[in-house]
Protein backbone atom coordinates (compact mmCIF):
# COMPACT_ATOMS: atom_id res chain seq x y z
CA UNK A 1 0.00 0.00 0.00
CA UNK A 2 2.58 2.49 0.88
CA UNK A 3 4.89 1.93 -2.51
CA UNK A 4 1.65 2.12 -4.74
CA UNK A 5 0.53 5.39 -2.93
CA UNK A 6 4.23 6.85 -3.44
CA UNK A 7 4.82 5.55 -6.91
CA UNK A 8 1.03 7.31 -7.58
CA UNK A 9 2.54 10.13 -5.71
CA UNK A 10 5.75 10.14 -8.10
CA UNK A 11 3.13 10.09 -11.16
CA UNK A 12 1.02 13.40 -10.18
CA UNK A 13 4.09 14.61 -9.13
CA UNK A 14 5.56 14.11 -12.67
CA UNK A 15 2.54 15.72 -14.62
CA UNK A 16 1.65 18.40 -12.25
CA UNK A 17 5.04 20.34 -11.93
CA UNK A 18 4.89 21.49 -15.96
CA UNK A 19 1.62 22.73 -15.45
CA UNK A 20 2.69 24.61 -12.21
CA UNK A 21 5.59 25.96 -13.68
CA UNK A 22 3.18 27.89 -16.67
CA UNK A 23 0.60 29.12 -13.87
CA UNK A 24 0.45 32.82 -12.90
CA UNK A 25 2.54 33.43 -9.85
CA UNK A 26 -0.86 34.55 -8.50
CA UNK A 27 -3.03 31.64 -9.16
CA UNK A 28 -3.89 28.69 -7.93
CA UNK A 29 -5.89 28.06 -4.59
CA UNK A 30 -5.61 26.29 -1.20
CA UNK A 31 -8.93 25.68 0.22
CA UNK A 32 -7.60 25.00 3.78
CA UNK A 33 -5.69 28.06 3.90
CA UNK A 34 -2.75 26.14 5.18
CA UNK A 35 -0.25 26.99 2.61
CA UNK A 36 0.88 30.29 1.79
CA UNK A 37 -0.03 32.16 -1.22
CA UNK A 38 3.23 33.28 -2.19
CA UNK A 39 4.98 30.20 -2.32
CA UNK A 40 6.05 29.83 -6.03
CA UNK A 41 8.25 32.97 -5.94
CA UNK A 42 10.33 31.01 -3.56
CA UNK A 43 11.61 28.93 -6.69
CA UNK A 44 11.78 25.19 -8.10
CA UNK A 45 12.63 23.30 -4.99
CA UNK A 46 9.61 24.94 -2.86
CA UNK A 47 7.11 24.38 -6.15
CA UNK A 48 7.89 20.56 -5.48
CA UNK A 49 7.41 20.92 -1.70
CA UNK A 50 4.04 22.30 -2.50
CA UNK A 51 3.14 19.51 -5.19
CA UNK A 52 3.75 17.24 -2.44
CA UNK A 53 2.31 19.33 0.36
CA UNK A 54 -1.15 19.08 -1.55
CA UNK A 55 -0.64 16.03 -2.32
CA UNK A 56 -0.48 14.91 1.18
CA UNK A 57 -3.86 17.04 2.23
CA UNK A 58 -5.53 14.86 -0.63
CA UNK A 59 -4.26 11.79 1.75
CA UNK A 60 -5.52 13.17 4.98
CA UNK A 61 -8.84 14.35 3.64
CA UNK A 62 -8.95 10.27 2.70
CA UNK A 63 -7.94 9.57 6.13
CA UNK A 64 -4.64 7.65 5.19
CA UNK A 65 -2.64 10.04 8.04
CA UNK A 66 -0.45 7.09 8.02
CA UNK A 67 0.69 7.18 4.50
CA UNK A 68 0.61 10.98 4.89
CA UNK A 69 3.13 10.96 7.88
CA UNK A 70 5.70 8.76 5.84
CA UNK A 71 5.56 11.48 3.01
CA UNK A 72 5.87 14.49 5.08
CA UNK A 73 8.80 12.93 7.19
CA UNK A 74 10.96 12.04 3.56
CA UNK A 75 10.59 15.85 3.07
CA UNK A 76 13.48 17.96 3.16
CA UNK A 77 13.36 21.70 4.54
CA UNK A 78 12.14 24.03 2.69
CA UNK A 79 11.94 28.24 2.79
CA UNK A 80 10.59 30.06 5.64
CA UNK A 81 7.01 30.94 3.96
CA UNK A 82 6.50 26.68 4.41
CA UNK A 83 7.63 25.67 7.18
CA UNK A 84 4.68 26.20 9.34
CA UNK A 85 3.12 24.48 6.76
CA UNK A 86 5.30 21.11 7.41
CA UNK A 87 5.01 21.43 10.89
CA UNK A 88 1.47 22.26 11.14
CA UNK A 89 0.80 19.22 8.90
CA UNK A 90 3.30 16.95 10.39
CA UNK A 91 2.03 17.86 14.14
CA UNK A 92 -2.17 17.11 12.83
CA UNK A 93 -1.15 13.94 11.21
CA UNK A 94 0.83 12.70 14.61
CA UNK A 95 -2.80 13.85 16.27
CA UNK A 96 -4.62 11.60 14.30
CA UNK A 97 -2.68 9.47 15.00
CA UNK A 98 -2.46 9.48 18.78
CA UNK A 99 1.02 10.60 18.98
CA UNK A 100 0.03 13.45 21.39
CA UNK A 101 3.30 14.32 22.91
CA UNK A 102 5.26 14.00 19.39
CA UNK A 103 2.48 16.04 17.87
CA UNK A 104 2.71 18.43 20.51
CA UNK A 105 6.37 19.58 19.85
CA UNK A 106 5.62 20.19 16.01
CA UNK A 107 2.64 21.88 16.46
CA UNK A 108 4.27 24.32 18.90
CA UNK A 109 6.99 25.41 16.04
CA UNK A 110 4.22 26.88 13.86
CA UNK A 111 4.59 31.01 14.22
CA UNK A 112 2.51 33.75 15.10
CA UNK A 113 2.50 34.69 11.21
CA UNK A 114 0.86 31.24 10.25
CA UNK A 115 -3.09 31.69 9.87
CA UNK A 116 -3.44 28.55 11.90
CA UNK A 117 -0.65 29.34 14.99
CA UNK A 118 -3.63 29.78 17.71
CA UNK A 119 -5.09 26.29 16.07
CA UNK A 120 -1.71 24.71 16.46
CA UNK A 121 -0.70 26.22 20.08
CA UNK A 122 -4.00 25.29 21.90
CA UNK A 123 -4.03 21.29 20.21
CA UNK A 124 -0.19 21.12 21.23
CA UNK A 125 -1.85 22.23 24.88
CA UNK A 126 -4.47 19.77 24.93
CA UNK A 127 -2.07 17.18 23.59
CA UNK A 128 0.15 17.41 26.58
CA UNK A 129 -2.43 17.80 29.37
CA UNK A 130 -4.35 14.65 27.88
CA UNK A 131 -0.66 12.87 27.80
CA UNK A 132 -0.66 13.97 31.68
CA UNK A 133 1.90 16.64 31.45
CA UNK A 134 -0.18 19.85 32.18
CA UNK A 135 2.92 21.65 33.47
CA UNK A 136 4.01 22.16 30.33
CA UNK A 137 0.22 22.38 28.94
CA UNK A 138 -0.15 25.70 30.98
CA UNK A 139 3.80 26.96 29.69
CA UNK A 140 2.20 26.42 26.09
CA UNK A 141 -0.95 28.49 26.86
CA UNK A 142 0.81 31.56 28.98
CA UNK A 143 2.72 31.93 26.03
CA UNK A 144 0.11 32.30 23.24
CA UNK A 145 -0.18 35.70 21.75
CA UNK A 146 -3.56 36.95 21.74
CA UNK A 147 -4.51 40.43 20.25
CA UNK A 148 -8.10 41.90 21.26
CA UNK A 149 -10.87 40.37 22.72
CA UNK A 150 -12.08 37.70 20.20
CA UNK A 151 -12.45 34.12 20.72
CA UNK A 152 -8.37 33.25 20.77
CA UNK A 153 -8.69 34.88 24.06
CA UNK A 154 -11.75 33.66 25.46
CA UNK A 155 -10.54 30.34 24.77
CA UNK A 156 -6.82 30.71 26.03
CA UNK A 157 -9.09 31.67 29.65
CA UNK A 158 -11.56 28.23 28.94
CA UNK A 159 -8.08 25.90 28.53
CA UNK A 160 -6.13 27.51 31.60
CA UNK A 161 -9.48 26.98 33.36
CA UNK A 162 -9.60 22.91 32.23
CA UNK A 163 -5.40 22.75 33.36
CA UNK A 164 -6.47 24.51 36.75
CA UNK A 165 -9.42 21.72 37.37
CA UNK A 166 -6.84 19.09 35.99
CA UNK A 167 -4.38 19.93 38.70
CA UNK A 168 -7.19 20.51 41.07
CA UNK A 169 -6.25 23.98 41.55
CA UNK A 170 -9.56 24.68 42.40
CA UNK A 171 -8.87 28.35 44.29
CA UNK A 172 -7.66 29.83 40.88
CA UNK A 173 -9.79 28.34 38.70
CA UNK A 174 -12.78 29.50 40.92
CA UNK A 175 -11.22 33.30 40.54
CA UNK A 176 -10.73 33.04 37.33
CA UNK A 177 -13.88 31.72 36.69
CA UNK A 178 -16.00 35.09 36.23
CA UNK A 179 -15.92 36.82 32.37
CA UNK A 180 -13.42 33.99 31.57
CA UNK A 181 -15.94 33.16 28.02
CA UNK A 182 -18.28 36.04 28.22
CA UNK A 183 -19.29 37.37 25.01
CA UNK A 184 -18.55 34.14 23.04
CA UNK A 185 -21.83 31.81 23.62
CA UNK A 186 -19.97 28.80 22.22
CA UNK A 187 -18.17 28.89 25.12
CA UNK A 188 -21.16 29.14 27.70
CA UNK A 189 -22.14 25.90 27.25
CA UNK A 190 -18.98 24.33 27.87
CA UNK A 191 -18.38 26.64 30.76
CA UNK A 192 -21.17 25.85 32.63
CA UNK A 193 -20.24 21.74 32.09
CA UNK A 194 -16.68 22.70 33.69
CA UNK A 195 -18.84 24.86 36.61
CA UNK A 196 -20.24 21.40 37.33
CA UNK A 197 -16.83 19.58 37.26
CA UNK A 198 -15.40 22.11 39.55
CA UNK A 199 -18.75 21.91 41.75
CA UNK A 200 -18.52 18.11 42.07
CA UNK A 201 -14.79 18.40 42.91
CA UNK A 202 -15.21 21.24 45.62
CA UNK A 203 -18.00 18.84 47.43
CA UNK A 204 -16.51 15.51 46.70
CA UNK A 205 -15.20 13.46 49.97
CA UNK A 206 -12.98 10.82 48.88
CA UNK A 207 -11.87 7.52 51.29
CA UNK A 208 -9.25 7.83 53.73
CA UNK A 209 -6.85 5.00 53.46
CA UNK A 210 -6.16 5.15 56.95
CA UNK A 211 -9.46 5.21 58.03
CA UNK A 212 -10.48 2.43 55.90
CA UNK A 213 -8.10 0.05 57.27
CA UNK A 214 -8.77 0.77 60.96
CA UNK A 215 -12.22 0.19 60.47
CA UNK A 216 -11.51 -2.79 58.96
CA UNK A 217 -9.74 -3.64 62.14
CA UNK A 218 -12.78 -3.09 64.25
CA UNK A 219 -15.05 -4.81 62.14
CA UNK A 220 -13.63 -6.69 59.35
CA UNK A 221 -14.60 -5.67 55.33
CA UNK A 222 -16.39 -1.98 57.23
CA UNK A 223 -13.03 -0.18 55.40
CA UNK A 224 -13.97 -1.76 52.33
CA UNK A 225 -17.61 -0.82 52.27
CA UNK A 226 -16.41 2.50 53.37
CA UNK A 227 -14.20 2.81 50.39
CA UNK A 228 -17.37 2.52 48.18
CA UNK A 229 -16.61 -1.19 47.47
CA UNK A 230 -19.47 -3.20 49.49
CA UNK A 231 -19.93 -6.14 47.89
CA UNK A 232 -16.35 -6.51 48.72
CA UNK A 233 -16.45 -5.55 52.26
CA UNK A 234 -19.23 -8.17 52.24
CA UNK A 235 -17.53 -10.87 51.31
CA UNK A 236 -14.21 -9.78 53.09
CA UNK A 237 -16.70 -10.18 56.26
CA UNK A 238 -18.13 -12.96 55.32
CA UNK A 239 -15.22 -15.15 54.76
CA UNK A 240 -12.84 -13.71 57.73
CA UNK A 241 -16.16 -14.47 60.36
CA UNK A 242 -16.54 -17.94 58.75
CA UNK A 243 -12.39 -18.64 59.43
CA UNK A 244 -12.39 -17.14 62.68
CA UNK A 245 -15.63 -19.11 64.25
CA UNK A 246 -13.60 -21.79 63.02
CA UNK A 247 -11.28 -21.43 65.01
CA UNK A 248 -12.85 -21.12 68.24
CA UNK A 249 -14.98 -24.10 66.95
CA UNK A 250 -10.83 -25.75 67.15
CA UNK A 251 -10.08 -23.77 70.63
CA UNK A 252 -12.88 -25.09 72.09
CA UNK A 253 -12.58 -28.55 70.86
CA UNK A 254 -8.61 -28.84 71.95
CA UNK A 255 -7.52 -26.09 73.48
CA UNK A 256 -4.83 -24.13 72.07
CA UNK A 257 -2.44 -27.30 71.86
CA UNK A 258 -5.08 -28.65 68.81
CA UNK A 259 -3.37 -28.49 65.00
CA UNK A 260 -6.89 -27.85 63.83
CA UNK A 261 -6.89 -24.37 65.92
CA UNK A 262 -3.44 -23.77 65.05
CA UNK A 263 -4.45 -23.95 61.66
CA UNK A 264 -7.31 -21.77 61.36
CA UNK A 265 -6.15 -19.38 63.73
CA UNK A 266 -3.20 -18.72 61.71
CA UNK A 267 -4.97 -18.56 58.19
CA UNK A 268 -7.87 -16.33 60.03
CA UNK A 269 -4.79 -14.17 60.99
CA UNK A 270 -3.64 -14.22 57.56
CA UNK A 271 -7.09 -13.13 56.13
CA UNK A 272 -7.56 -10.52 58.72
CA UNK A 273 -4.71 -8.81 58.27
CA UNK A 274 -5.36 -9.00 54.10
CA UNK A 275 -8.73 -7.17 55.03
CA UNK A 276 -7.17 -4.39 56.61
CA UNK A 277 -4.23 -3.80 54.01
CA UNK A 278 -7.18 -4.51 51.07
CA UNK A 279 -9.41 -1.87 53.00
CA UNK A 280 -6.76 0.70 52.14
CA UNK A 281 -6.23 -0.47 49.02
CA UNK A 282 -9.74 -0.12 48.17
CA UNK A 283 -9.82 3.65 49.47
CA UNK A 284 -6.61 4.35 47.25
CA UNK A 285 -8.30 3.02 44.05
CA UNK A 286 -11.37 4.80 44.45
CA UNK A 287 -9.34 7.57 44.37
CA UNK A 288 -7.54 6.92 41.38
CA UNK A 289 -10.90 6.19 39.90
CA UNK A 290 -12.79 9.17 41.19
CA UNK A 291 -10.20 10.91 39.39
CA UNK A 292 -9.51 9.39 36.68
CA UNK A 293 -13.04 9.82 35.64
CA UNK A 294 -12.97 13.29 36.45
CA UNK A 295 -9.76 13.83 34.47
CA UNK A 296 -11.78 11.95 31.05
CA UNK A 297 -14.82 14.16 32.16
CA UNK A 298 -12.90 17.55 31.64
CA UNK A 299 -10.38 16.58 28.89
CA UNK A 300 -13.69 15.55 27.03
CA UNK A 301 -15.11 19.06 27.78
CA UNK A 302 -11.55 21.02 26.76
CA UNK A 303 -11.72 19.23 23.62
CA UNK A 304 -14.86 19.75 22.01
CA UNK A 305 -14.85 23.36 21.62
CA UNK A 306 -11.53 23.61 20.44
CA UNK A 307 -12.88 20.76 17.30
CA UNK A 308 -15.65 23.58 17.44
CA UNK A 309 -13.93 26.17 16.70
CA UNK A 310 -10.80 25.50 14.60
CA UNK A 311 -11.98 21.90 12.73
């Protein structure tokens, strides 16, 4: 597949750079507004960058991103007026496909002068906090340039507020949080769904490990029903009573010279002290869950109005 699609490539390539070369300097279109206009007075080497450049939008409006990426890495640099076209290109095809952090850095090369640099600069943001980096997320975003008060800016203020909730930075993103989007009701909506993610974090009370397990130890599988995880605390009871009663059943039978109550006694020891250790592993992973689901939740909600807005 990919030496058919490059010999096809070599074909159109062939029969397309003699009919470039008698264009007007002036003609000629680019419907995505990617490439610049003035590219052909840059000479011969950046009219076959272009052939190739179009060439590879005809493969990602397709959706072969994967043949596209192995054409736009065999290209060599070109002049000034396309680079931001390469990377730009280069950093959406690595989006497609899922190469966030690798996306990321190309996307953050295209320059203010590019007609799709606020595009690039808030997917290489979202890119990084999704890969779990929103350190450098927020770096990207403080240093967008934004002139006026348009949409670049009310959504610079929406994706600072999404990195604040990610790092549960609730105080800032709470006084941040009035005019951030006003003006722009495409926002709204999606401002009022992160309102409701900050809400639920502000009121949420996770499990306390340490709790968990000591109530475990008072009455065994209590941590674990605690932790939000009953049916385990359930069983956990269930199966620790049943060991210890046998046990006594031993004790009372023999004393504590009987193998039978040495036995059970030590495996009802054993299963006791799992419960307590499990108790506080169940109140750790409802954390992680709690907020993993919130971190899906408002990656979800940073992401659709940026599709929105620059598709």
């Amino acid at each position: 597949m990919r030496l058919s699609c490059f010999f096809l490539y070599l074909l159109m390539l062939t029969l397309s750079l003699p009919a470039v070369a008698r264009q007007d300097p002036g003609s000629g279109a680019d419907p995505s507004g990617i490439l610049p206009s003035n590219h052909r007075r840059a000479g011969v080497a950046d009219e076959a960058i272009r052939a190739e450049l179009d060439f590879v939008l005809y493969l990602m409006g397709r959706g072969d991103f994967r043949e596209s990426l192995f054409l736009l890495e065999g290209l060599g640099p070109g002049s000034a007026s396309l680079e931001d076209s390469l990377h730009y290109l280069t950093g959406w095809v690595l989006y497609h496909q899922k190469m966030l952090e690798p996306s990321a850095s190309r996307l953050m090369q295209v320059s203010y002068e590019s007609p799709v640099y606020h595009k690039s600069h808030f997917f290489a943001a979202y890119n990084l906090a999704h890969a779990g980096n929103t350190r450098q997320a927020r770096s990207v975003l403080q240093s967008v340039e934004v002139a006026g008060s348009g949409l670049p800016l009310a959504m610079l203020g929406f994706q600072l507020g999404g990195i604040d909730l990610l790092e549960r930075n609730l105080d800032a993103y709470a006084a941040a949080a009035p005019g951030r989007v006003s003006g722009h009701h495409a926002l709204a909506h999606h401002e009022g769904r992160m309102q409701q993610h900050y809400t639920r974090l502000r009121s949420s009370s996770q499990p306390v490990p340490m709790v968990a397990a000591g109530l475990s130890a008072i009455v065994p599988g209590l941590g674990k029903i605690y932790a939000g995880k009953p049916a385990e605390g359930i069983a956990a009871f269930l199966y620790t009573t049943a060991l210890g009663l046998a046990a006594y059943d031993a004790y009372r039978g023999g004393g504590t010279g009987n193998p039978l109550f040495l036995v059970t006694a030590t495996v009802t020891a054993v299963f006791y002290g799992g419960n307590i250790l499990g108790s506080a592993t169940a109140a750790r992973r409802t954390q992680n869950e709690f907020k993993h689901e919130m971190d899906q939740r408002i990656l979800f909600d940073m992401h659709i109005p940026l599709r929105n807005a620059y598709p």
